[in-house]
N, C-alpha and C. Protein backbone atom coordinates (compact mmCIF):
# COMPACT_ATOMS: atom_id res chain seq x y z
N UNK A 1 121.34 84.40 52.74
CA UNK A 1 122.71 84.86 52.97
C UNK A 1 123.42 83.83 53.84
N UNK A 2 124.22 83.48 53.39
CA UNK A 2 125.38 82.62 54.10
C UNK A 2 125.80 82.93 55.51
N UNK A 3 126.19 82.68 56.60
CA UNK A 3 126.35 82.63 57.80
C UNK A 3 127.48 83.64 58.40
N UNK A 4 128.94 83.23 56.99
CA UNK A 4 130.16 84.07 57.18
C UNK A 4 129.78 85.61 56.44
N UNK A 5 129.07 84.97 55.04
CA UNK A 5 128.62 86.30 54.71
C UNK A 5 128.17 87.67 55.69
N UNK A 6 127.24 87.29 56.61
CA UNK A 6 126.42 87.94 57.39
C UNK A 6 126.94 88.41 58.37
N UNK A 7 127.99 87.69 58.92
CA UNK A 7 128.72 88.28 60.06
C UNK A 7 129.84 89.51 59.71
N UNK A 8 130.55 89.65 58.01
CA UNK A 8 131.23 90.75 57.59
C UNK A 8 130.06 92.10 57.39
N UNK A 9 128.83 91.63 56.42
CA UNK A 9 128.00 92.23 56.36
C UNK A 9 127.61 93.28 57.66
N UNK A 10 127.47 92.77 58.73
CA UNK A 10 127.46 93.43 60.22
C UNK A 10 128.08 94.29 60.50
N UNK A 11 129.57 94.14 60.70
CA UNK A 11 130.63 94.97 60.66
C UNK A 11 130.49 96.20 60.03
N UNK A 12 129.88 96.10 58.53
CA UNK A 12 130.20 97.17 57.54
C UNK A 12 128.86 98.23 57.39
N UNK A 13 127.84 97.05 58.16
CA UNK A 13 126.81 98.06 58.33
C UNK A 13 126.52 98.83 59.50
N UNK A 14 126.94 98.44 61.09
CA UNK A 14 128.14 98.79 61.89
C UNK A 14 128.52 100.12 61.39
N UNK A 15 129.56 99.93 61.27
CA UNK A 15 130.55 100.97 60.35
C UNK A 15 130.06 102.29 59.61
N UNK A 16 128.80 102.15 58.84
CA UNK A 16 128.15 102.77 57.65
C UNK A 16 127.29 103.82 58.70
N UNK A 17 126.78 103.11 60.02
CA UNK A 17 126.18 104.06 60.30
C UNK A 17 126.53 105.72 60.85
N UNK A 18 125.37 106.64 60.82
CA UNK A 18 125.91 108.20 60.62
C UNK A 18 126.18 108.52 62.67
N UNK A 19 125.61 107.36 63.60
CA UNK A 19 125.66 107.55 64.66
C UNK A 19 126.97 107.33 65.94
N UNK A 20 127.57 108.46 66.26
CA UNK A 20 128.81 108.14 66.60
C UNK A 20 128.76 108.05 68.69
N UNK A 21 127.40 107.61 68.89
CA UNK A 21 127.58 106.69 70.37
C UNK A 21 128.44 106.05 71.05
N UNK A 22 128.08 105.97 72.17
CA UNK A 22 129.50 105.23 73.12
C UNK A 22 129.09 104.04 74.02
N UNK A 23 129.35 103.42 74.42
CA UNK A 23 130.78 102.71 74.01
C UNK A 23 131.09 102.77 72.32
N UNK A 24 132.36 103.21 72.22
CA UNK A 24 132.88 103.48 70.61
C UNK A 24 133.71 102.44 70.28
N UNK A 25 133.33 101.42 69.31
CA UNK A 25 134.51 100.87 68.48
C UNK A 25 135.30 101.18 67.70
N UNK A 26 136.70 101.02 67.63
CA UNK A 26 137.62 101.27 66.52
C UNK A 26 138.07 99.79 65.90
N UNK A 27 137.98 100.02 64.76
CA UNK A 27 138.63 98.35 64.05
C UNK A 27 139.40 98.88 63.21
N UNK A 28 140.80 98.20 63.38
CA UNK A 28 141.58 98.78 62.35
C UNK A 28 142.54 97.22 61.93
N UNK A 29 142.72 97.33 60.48
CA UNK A 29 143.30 96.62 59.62
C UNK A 29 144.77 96.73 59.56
N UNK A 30 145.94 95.66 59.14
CA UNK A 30 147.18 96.18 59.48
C UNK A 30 147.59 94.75 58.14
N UNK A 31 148.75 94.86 57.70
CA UNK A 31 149.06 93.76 57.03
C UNK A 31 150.69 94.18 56.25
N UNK A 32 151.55 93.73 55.94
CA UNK A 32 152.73 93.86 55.63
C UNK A 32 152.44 94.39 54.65
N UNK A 33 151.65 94.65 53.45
CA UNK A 33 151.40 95.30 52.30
C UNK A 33 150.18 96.24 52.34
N UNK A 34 149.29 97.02 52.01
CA UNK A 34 147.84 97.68 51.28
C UNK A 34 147.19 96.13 50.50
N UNK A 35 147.67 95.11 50.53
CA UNK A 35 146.39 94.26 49.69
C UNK A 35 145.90 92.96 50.34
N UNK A 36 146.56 92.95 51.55
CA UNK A 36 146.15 91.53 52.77
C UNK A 36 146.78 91.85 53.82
N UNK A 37 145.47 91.98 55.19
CA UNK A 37 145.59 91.99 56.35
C UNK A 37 145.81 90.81 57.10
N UNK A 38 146.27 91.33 57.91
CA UNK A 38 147.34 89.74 58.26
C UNK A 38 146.53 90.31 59.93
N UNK A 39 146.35 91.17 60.37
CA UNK A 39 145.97 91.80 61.58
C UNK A 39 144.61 92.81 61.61
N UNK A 40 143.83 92.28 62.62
CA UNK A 40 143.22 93.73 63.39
C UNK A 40 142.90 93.54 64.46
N UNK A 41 142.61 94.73 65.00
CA UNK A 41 143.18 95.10 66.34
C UNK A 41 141.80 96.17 66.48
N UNK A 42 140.48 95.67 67.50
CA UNK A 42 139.86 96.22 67.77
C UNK A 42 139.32 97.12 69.30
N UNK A 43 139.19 97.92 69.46
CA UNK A 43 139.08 98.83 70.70
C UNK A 43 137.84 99.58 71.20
N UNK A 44 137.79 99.40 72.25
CA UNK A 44 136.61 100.12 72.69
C UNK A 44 136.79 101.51 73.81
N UNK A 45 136.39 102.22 73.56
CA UNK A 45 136.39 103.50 74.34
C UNK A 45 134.88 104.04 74.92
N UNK A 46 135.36 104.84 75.28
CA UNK A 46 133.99 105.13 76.09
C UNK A 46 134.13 107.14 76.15
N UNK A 47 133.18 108.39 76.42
CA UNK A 47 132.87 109.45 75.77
C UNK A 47 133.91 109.95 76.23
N UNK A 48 134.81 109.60 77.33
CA UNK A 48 136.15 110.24 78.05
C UNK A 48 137.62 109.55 77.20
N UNK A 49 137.49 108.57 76.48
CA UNK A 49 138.45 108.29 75.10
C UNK A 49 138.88 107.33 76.10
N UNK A 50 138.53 106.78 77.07
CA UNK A 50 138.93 106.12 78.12
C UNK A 50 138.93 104.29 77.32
N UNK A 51 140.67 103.97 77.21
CA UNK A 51 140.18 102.01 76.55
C UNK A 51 139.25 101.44 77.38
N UNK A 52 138.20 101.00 77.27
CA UNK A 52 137.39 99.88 77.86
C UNK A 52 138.21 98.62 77.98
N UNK A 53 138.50 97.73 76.69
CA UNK A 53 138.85 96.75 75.66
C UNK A 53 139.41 96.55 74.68
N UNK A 54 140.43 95.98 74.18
CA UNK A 54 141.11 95.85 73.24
C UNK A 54 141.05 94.02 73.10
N UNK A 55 141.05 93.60 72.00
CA UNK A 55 141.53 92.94 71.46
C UNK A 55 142.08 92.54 69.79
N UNK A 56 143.08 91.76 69.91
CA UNK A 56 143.80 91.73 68.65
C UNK A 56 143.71 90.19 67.48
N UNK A 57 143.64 90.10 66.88
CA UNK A 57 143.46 88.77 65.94
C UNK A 57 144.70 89.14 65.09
N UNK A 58 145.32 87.96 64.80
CA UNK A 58 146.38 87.74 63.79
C UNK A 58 146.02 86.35 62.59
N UNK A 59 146.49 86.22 61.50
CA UNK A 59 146.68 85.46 60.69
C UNK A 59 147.59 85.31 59.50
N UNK A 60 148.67 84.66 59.18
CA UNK A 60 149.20 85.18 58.49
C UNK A 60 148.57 84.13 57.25
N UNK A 61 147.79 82.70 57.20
CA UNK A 61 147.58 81.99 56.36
C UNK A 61 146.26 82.67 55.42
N UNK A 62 145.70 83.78 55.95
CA UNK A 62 144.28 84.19 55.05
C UNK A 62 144.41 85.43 55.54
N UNK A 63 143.61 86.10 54.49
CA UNK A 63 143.49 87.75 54.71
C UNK A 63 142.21 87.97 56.07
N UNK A 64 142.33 88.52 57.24
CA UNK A 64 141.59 88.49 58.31
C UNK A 64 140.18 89.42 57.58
N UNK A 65 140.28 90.42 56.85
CA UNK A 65 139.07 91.17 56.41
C UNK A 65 138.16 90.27 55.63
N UNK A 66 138.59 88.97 55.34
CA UNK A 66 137.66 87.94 54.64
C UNK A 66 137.33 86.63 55.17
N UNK A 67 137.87 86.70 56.54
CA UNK A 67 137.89 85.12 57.60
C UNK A 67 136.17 85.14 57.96
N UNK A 68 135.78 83.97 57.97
CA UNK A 68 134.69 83.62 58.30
C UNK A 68 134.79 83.80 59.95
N UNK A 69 135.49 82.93 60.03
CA UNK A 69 135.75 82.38 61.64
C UNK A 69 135.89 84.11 62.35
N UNK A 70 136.56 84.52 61.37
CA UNK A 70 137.37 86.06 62.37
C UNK A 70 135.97 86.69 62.91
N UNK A 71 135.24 87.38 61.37
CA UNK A 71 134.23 87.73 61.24
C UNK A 71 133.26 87.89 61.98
N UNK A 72 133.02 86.82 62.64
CA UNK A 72 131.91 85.96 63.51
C UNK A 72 132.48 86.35 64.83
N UNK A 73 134.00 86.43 65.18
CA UNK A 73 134.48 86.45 66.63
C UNK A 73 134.78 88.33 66.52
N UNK A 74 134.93 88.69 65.64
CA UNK A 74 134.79 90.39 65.66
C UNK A 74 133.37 90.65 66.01
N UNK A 75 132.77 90.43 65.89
CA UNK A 75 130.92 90.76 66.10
C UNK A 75 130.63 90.60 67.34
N UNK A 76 130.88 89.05 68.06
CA UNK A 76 130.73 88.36 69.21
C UNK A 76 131.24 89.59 70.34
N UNK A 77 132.44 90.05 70.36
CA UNK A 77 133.47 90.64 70.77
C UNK A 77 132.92 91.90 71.17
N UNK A 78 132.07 92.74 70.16
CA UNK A 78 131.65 94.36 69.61
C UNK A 78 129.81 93.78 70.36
N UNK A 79 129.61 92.62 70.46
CA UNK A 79 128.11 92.53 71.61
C UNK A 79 128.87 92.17 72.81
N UNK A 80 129.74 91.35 73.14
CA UNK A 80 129.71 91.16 74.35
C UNK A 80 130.32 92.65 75.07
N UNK A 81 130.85 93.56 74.68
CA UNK A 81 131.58 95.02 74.75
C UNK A 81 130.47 95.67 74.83
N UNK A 82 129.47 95.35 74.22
CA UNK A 82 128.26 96.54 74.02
C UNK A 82 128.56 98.00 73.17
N UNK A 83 129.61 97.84 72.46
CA UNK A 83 129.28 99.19 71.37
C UNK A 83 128.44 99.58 70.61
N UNK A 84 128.53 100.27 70.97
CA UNK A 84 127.05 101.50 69.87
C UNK A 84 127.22 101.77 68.76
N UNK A 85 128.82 102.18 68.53
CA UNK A 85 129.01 102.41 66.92
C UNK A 85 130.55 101.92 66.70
N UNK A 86 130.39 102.38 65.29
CA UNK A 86 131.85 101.55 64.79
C UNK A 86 132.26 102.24 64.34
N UNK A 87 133.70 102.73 63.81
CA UNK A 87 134.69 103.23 63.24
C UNK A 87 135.61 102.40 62.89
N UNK A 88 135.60 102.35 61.30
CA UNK A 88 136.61 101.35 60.62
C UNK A 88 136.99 101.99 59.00
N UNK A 89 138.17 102.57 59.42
CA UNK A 89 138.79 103.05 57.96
C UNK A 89 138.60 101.55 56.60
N UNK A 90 138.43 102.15 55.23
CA UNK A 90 138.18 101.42 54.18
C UNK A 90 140.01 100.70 54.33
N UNK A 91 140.81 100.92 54.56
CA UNK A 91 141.92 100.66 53.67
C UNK A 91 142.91 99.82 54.80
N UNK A 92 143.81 99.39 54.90
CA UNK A 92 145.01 98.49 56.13
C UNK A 92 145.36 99.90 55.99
N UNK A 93 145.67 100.02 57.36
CA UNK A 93 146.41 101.33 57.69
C UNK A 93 147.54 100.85 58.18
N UNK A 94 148.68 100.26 58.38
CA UNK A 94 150.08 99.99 58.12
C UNK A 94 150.69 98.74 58.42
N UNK A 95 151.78 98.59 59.19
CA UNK A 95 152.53 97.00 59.22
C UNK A 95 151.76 96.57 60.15
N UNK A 96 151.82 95.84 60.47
CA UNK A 96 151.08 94.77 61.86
C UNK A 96 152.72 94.18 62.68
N UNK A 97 153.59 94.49 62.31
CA UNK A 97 154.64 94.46 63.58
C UNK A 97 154.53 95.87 64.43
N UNK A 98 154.66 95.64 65.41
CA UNK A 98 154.26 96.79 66.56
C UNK A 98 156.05 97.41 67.05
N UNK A 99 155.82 98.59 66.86
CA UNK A 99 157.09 99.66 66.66
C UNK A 99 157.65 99.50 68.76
N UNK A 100 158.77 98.90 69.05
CA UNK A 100 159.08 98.98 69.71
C UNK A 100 158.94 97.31 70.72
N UNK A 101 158.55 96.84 70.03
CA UNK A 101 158.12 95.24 70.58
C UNK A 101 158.39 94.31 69.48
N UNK A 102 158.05 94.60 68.33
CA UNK A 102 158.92 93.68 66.82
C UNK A 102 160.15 94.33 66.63
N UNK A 103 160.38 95.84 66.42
CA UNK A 103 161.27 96.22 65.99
C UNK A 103 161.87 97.54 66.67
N UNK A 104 163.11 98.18 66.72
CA UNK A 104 163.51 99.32 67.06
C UNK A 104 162.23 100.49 66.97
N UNK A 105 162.31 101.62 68.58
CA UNK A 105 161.21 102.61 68.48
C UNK A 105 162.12 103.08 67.01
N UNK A 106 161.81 104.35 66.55
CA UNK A 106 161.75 105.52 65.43
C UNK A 106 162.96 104.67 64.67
N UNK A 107 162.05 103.39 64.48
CA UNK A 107 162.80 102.98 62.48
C UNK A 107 162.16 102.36 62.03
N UNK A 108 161.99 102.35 60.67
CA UNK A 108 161.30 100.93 60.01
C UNK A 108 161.33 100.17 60.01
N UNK A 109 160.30 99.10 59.90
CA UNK A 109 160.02 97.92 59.97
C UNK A 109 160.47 97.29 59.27
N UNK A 110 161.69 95.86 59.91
CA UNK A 110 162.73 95.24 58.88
C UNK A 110 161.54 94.12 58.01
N UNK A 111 160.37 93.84 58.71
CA UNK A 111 159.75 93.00 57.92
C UNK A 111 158.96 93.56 56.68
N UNK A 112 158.44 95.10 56.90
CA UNK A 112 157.62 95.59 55.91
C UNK A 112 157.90 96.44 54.94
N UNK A 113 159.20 96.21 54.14
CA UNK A 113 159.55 97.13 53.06
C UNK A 113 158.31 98.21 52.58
N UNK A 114 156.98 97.82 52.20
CA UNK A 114 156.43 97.94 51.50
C UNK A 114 155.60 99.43 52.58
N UNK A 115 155.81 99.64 53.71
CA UNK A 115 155.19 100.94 54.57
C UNK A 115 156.20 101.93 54.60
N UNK A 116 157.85 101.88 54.81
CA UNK A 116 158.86 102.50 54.44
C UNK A 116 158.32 103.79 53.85
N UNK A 117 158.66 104.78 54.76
CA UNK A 117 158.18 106.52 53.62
C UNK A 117 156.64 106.27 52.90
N UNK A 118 156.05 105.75 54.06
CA UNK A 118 154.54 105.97 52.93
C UNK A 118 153.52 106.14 54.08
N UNK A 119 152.85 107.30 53.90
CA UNK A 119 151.82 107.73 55.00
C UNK A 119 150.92 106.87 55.09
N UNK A 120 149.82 106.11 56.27
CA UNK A 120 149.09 104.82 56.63
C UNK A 120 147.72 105.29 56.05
N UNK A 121 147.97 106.15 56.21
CA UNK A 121 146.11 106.70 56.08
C UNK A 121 146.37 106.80 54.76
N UNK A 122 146.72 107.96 53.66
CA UNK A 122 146.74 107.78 52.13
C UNK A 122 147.97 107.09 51.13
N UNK A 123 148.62 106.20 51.65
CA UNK A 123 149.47 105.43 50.94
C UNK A 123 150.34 106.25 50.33
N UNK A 124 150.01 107.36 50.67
CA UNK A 124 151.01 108.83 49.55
C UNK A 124 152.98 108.63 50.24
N UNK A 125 153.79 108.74 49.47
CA UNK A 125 154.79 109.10 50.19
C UNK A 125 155.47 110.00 50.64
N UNK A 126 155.96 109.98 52.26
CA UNK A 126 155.98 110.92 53.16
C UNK A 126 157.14 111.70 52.82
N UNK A 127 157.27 113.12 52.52
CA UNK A 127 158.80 114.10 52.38
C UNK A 127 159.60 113.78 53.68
């Protein structure tokens, strides 16, 4: 197995497991569309929901869920943190401009047509 291979591989097996221990990771995916993440933004908590750690990676030249380089520094990140388990939804759960620091609080995002009326978690659109 390839080097970059192995370091996504981690993540997802990470992820897969049924054990929900603490320190807790959250990794979540973000990208102007559902088909390339341009962002994620990973977190650590602890059994009181208390942030430990956050950090964020951006890219807009490659999809971050397939970066070698990222890959390798998401892992590094989730040992030097010491998490126990992972939590990482399958899908980009919405824009990667941040509501109130890119753009006006309670409006849409002038960069992301494509989240406009559409729920993050099932892509369904919102009444």
């Amino acid at each position: 197995m390839r080097n970059f291979d192995k370091a996504r591989y981690l993540l997802h097996k990470k992820a897969r497991r049924r054990s929900r221990t603490y320190p807790l990771a959250t990794i979540a995916y973000y990208g102007p569309a559902d088909q390339r993440a341009t962002k994620v933004v990973v977190g650590i908590v602890d059994q009181q929901n208390t942030l430990l750690a956050m950090e964020k990676w951006l890219s807009e030249q490659e999809d971050v869920r397939v970066s070698p380089t990222l890959n390798h520094q998401l892992v590094d990140f989730l040992d030097q943190s010491h998490a126990a388990s992972v939590i990482m939804p399958e899908r980009i759960i919405g824009c990667p401009h941040e509501e109130g620091i890119d753009y006006p609080n309670d409006g849409a995002c002038p960069h992301c047509p494509f989240w406009e009326g559409k729920d993050r978690w099932t892509g369904a659109p919102v009444d």
